[in-house]
PDB file of N, CA and C in Angstrom:
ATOM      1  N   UNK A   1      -1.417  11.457   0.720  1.00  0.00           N
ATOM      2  CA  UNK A   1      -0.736  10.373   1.367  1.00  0.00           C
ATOM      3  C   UNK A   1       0.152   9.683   0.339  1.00  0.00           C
ATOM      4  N   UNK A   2       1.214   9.617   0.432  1.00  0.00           N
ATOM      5  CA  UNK A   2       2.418   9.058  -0.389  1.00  0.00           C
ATOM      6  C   UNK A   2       2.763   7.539  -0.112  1.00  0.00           C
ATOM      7  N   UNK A   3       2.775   6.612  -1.003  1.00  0.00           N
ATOM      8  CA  UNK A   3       2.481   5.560  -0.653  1.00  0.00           C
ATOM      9  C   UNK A   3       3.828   5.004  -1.029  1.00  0.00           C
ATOM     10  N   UNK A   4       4.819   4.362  -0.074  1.00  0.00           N
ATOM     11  CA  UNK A   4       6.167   3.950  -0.180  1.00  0.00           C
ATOM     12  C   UNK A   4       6.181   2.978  -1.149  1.00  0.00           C
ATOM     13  N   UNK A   5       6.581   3.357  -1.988  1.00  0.00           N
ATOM     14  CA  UNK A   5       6.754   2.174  -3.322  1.00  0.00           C
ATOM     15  C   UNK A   5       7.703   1.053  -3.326  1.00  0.00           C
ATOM     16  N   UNK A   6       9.073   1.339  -2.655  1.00  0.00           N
ATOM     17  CA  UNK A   6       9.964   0.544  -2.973  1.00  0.00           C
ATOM     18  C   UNK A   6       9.343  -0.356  -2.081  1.00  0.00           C
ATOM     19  N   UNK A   7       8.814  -0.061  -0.728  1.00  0.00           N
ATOM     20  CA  UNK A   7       7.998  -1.123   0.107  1.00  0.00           C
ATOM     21  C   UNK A   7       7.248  -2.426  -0.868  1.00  0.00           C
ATOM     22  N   UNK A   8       6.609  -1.502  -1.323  1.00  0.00           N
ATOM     23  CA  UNK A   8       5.148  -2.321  -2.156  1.00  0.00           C
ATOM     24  C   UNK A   8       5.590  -3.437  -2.862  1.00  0.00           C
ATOM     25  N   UNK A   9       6.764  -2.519  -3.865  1.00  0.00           N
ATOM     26  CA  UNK A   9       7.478  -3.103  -5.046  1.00  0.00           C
ATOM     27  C   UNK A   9       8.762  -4.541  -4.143  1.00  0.00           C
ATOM     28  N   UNK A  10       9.067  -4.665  -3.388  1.00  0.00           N
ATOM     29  CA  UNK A  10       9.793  -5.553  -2.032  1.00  0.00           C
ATOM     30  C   UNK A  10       8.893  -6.628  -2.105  1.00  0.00           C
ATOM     31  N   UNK A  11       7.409  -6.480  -1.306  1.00  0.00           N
ATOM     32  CA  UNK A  11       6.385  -7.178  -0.956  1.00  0.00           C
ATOM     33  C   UNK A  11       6.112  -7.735  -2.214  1.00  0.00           C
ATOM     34  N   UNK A  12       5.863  -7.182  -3.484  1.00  0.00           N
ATOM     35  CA  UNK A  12       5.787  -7.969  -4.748  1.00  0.00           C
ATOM     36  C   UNK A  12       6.579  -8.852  -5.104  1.00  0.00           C
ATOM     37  N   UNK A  13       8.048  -8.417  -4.711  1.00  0.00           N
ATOM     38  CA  UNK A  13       8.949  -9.677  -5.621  1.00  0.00           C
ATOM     39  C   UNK A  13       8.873 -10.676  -4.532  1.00  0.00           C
ATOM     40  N   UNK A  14       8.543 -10.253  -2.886  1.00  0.00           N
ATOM     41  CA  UNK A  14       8.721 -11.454  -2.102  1.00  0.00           C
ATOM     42  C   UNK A  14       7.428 -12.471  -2.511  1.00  0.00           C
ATOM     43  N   UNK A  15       6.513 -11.803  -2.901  1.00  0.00           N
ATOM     44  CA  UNK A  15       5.145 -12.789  -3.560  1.00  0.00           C
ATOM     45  C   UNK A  15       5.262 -13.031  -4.684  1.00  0.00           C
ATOM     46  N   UNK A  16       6.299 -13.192  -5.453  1.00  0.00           N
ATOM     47  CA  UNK A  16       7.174 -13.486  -6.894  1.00  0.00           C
ATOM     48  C   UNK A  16       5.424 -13.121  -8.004  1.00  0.00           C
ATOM     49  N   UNK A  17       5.275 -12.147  -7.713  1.00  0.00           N
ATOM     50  CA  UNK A  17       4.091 -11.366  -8.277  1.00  0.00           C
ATOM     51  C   UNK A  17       4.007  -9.893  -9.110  1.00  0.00           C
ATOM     52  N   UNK A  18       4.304 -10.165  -9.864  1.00  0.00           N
ATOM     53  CA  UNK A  18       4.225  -8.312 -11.366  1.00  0.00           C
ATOM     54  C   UNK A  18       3.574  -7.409 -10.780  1.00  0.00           C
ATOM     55  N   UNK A  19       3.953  -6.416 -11.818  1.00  0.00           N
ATOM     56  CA  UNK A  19       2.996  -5.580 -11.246  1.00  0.00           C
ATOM     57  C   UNK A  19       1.519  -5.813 -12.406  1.00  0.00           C
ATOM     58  N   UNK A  20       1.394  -6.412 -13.669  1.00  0.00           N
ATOM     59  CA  UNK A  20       0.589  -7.079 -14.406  1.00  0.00           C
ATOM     60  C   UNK A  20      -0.122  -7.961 -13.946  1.00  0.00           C
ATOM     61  N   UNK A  21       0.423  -8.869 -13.121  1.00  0.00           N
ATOM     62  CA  UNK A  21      -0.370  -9.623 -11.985  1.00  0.00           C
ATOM     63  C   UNK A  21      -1.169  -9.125 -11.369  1.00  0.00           C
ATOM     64  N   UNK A  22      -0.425  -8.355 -10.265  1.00  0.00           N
ATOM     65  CA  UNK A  22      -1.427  -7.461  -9.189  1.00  0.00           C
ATOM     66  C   UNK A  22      -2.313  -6.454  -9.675  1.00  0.00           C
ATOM     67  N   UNK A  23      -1.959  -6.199 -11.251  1.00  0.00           N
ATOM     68  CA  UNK A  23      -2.991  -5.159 -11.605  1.00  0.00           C
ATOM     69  C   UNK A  23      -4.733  -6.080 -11.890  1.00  0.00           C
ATOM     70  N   UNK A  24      -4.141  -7.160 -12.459  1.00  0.00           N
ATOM     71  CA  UNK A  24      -5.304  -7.690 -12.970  1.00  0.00           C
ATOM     72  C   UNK A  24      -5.964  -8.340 -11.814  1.00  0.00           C
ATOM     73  N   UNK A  25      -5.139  -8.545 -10.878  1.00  0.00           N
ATOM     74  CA  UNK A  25      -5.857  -9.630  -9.104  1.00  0.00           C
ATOM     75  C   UNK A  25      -7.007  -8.166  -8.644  1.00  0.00           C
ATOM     76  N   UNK A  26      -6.287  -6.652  -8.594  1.00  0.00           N
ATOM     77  CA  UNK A  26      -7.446  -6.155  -7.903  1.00  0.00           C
ATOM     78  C   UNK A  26      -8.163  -5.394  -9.276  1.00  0.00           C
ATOM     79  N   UNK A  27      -8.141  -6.118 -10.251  1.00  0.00           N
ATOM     80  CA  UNK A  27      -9.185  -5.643 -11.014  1.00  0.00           C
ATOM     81  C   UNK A  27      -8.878  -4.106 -11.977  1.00  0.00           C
ATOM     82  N   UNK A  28      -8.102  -4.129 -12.226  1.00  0.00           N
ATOM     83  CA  UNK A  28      -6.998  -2.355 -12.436  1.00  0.00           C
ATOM     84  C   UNK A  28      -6.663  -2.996 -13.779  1.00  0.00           C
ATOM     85  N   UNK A  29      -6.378  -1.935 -14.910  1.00  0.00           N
ATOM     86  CA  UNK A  29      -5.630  -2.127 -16.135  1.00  0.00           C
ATOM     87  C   UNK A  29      -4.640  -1.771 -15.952  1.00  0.00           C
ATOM     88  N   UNK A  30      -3.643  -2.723 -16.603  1.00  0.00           N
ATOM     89  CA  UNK A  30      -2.047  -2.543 -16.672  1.00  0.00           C
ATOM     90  C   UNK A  30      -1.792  -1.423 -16.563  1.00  0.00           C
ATOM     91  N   UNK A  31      -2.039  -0.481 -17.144  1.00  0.00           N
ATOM     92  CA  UNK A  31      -1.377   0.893 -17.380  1.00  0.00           C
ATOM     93  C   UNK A  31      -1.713   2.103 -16.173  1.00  0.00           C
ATOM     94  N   UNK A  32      -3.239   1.440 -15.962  1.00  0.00           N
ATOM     95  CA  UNK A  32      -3.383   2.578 -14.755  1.00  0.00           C
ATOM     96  C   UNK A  32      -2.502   1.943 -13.676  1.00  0.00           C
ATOM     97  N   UNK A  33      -2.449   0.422 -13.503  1.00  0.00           N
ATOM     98  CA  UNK A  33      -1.526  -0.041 -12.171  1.00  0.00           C
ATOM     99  C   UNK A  33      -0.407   1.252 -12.307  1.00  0.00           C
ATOM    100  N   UNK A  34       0.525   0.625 -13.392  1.00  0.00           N
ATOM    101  CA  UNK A  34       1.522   1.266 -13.462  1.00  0.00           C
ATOM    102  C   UNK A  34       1.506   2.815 -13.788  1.00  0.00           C
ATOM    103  N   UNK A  35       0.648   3.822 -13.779  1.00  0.00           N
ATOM    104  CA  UNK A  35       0.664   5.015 -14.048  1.00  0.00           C
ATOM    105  C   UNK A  35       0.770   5.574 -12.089  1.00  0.00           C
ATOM    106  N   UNK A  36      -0.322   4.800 -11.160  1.00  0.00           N
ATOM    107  CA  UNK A  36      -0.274   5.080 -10.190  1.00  0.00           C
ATOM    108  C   UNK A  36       1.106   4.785  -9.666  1.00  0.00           C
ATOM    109  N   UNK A  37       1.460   3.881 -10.028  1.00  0.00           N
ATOM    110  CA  UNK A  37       2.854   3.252  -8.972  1.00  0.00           C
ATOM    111  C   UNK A  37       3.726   4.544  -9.381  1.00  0.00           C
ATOM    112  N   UNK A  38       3.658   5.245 -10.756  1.00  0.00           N
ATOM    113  CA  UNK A  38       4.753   6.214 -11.357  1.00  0.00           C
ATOM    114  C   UNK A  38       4.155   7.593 -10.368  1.00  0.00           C
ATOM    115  N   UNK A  39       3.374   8.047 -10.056  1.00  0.00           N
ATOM    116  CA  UNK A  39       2.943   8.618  -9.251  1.00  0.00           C
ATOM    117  C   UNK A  39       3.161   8.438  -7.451  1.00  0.00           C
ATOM    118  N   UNK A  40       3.814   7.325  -7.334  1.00  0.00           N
ATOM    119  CA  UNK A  40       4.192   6.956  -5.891  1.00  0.00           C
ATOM    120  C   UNK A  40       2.611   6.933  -5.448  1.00  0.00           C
ATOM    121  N   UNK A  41       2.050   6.402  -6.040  1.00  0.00           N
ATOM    122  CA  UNK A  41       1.066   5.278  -5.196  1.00  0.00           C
ATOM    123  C   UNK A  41      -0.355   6.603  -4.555  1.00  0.00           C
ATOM    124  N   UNK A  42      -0.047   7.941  -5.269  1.00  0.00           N
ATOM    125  CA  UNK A  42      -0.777   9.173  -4.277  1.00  0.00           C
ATOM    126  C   UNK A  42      -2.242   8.032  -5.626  1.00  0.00           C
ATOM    127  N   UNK A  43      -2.756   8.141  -6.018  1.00  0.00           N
ATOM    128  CA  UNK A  43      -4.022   7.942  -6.972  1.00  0.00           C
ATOM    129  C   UNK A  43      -4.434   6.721  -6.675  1.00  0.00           C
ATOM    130  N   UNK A  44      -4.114   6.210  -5.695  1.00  0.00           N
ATOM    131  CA  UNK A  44      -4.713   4.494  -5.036  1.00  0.00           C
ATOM    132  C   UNK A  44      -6.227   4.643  -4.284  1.00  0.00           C
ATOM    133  N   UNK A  45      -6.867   4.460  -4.560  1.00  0.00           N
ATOM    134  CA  UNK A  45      -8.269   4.401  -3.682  1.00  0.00           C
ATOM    135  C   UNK A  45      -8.258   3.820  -2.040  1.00  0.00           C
ATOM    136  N   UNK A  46      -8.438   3.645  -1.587  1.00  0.00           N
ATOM    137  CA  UNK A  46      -8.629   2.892  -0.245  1.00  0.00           C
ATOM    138  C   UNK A  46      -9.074   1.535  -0.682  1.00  0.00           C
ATOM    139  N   UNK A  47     -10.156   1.330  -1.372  1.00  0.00           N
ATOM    140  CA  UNK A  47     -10.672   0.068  -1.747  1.00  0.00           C
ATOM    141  C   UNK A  47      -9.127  -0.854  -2.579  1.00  0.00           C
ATOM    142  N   UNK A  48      -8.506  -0.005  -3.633  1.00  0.00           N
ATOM    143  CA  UNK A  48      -7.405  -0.609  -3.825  1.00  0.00           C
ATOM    144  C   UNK A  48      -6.466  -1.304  -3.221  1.00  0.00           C
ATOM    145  N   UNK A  49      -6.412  -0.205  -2.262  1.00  0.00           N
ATOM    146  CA  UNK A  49      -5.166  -0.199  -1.185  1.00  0.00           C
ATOM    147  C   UNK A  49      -5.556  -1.802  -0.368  1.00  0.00           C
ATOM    148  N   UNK A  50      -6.720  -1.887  -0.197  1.00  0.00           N
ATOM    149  CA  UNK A  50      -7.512  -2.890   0.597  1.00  0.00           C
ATOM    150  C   UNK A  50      -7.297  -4.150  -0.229  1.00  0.00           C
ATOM    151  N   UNK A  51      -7.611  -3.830  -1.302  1.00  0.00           N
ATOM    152  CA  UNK A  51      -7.218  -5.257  -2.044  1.00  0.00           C
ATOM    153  C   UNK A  51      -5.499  -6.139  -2.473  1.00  0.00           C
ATOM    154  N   UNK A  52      -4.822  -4.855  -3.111  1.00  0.00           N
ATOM    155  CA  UNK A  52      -3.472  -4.915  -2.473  1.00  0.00           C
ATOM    156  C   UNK A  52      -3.054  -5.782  -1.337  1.00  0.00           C
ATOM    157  N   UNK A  53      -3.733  -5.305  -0.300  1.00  0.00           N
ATOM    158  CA  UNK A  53      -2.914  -5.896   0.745  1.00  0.00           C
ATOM    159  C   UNK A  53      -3.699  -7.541   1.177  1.00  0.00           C
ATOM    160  N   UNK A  54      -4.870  -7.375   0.267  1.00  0.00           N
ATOM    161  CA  UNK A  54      -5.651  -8.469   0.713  1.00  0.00           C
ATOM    162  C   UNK A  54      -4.775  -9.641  -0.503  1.00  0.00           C
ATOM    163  N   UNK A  55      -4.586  -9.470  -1.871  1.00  0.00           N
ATOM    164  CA  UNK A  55      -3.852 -10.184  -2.743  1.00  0.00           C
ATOM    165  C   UNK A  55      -1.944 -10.490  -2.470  1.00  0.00           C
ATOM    166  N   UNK A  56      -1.560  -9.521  -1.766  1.00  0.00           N
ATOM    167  CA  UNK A  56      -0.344 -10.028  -1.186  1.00  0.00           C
ATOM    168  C   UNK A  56      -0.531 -10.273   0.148  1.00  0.00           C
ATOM    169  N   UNK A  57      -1.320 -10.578   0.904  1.00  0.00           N
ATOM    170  CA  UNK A  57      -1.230 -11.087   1.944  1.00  0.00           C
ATOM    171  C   UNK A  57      -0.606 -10.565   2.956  1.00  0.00           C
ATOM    172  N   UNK A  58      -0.211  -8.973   2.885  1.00  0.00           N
ATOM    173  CA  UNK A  58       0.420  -8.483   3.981  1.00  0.00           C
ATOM    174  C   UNK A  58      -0.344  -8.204   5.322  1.00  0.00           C
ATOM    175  N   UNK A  59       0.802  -8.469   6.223  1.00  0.00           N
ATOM    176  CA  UNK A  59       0.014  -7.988   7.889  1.00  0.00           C
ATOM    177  C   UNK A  59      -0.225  -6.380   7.717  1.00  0.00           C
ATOM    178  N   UNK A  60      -0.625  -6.335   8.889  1.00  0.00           N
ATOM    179  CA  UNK A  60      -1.730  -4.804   9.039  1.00  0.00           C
ATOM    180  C   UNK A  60       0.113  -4.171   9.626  1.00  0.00           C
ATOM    181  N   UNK A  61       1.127  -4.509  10.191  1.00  0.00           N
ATOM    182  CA  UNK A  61       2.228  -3.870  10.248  1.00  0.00           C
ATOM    183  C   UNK A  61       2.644  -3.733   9.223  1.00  0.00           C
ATOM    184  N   UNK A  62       2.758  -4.369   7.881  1.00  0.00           N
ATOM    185  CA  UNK A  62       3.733  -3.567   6.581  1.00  0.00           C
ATOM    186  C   UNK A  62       2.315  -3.151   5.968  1.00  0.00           C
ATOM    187  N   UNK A  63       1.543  -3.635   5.980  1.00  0.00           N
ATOM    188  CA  UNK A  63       0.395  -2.386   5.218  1.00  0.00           C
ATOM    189  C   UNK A  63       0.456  -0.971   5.559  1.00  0.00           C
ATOM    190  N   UNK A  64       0.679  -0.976   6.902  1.00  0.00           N
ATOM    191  CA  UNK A  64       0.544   0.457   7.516  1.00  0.00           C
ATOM    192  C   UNK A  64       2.098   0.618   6.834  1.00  0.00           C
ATOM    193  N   UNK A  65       3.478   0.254   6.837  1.00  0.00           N
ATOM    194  CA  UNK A  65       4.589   0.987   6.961  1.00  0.00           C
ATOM    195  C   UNK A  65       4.545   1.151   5.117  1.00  0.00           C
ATOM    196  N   UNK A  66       3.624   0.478   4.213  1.00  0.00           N
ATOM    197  CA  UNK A  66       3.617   0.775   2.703  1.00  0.00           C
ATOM    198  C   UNK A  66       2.706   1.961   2.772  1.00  0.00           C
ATOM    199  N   UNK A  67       1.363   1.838   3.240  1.00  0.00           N
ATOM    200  CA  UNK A  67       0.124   2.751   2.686  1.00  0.00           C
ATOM    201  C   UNK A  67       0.244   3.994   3.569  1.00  0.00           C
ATOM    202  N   UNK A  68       0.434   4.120   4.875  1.00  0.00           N
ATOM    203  CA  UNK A  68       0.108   5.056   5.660  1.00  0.00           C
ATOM    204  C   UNK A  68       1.561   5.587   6.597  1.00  0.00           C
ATOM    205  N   UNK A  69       3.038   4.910   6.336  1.00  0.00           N
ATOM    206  CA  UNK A  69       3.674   5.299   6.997  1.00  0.00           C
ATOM    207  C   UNK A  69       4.219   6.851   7.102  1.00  0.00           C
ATOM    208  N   UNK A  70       3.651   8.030   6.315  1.00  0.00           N
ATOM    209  CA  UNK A  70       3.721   9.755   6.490  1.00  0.00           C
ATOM    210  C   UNK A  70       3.255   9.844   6.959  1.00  0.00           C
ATOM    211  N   UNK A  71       1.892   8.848   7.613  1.00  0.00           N
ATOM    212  CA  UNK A  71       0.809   9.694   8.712  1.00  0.00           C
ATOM    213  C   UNK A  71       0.859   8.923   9.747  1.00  0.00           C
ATOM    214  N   UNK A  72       1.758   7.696   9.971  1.00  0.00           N
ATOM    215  CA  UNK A  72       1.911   7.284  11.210  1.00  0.00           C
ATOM    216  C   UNK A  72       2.012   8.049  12.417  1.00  0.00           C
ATOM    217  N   UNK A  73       2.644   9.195  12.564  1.00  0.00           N
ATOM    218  CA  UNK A  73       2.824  10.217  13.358  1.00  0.00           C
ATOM    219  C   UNK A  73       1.938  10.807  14.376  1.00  0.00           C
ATOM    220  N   UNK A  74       0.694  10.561  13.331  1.00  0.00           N
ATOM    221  CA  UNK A  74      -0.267  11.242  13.615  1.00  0.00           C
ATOM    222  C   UNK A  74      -1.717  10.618  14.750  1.00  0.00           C
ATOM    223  N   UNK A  75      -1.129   9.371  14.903  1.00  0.00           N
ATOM    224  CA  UNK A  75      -1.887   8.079  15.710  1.00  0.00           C
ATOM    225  C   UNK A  75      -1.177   7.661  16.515  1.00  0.00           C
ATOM    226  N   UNK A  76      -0.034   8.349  17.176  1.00  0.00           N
ATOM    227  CA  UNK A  76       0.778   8.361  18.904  1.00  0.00           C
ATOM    228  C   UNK A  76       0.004   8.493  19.640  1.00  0.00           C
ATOM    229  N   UNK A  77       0.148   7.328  20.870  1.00  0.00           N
ATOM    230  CA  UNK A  77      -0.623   7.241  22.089  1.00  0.00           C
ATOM    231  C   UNK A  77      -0.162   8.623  22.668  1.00  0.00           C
ATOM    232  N   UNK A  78      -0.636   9.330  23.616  1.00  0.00           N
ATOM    233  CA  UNK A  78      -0.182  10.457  24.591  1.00  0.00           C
ATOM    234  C   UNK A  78      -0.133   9.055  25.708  1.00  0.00           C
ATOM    235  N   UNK A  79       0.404  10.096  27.229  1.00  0.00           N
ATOM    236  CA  UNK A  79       0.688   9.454  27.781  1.00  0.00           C
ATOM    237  C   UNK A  79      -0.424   8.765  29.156  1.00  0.00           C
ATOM    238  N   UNK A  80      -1.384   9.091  28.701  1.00  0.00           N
ATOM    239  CA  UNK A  80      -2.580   8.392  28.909  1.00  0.00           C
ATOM    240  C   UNK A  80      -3.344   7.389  28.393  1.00  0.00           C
ATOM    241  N   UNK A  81      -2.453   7.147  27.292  1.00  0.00           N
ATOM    242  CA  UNK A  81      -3.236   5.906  26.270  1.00  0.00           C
ATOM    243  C   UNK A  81      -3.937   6.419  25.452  1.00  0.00           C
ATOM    244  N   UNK A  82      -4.648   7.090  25.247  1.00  0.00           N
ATOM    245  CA  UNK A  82      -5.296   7.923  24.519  1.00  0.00           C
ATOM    246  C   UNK A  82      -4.638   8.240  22.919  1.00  0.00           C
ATOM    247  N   UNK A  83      -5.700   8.244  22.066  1.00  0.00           N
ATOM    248  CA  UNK A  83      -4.713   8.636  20.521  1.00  0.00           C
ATOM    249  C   UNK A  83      -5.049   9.945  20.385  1.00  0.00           C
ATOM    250  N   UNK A  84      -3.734  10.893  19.848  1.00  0.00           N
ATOM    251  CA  UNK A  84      -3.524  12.308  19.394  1.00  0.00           C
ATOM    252  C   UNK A  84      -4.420  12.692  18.129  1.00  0.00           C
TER     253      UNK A  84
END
């Protein structure tokens, strides 16, 4: 899962927040923050990802369009309501 960076990196400057900041809010050393972000975000844990969005305060709509928007696709209602 490829995790949209420029998104992330957006949501950071709108929370006038580093990435040194956010490394140390969910508990991460500087370097791994930034080794993952150089990686486009694939080496993020879920628990990360969770805290991330819990330290910038994003809604569950740009969480999903940062963390999960390659697999959005994959959670289309059919036309019964029902998920694919």
């Amino acid at each position: 899962m490829q995790v949209n960076i420029e998104k992330l990196r957006g949501k950071m400057a709108e929370n006038s927040t580093s990435g040194t900041e956010l490394a140390k809010a969910i508990g991460m050393d500087e370097s791994t923050f930034y080794r993952k972000m150089k990686a486009k975000g694939l080496a993020f844990t879920i628990a990360q990802m969770h805290n991330i969005v819990d330290k910038l305060n994003l809604t569950d709509e740009e969480a999903i369009s940062i963390f999960l928007a390659d697999n959005s696709h994959k959670c289309e209602k059919s036309t019964n309501g029902q998920l694919q």
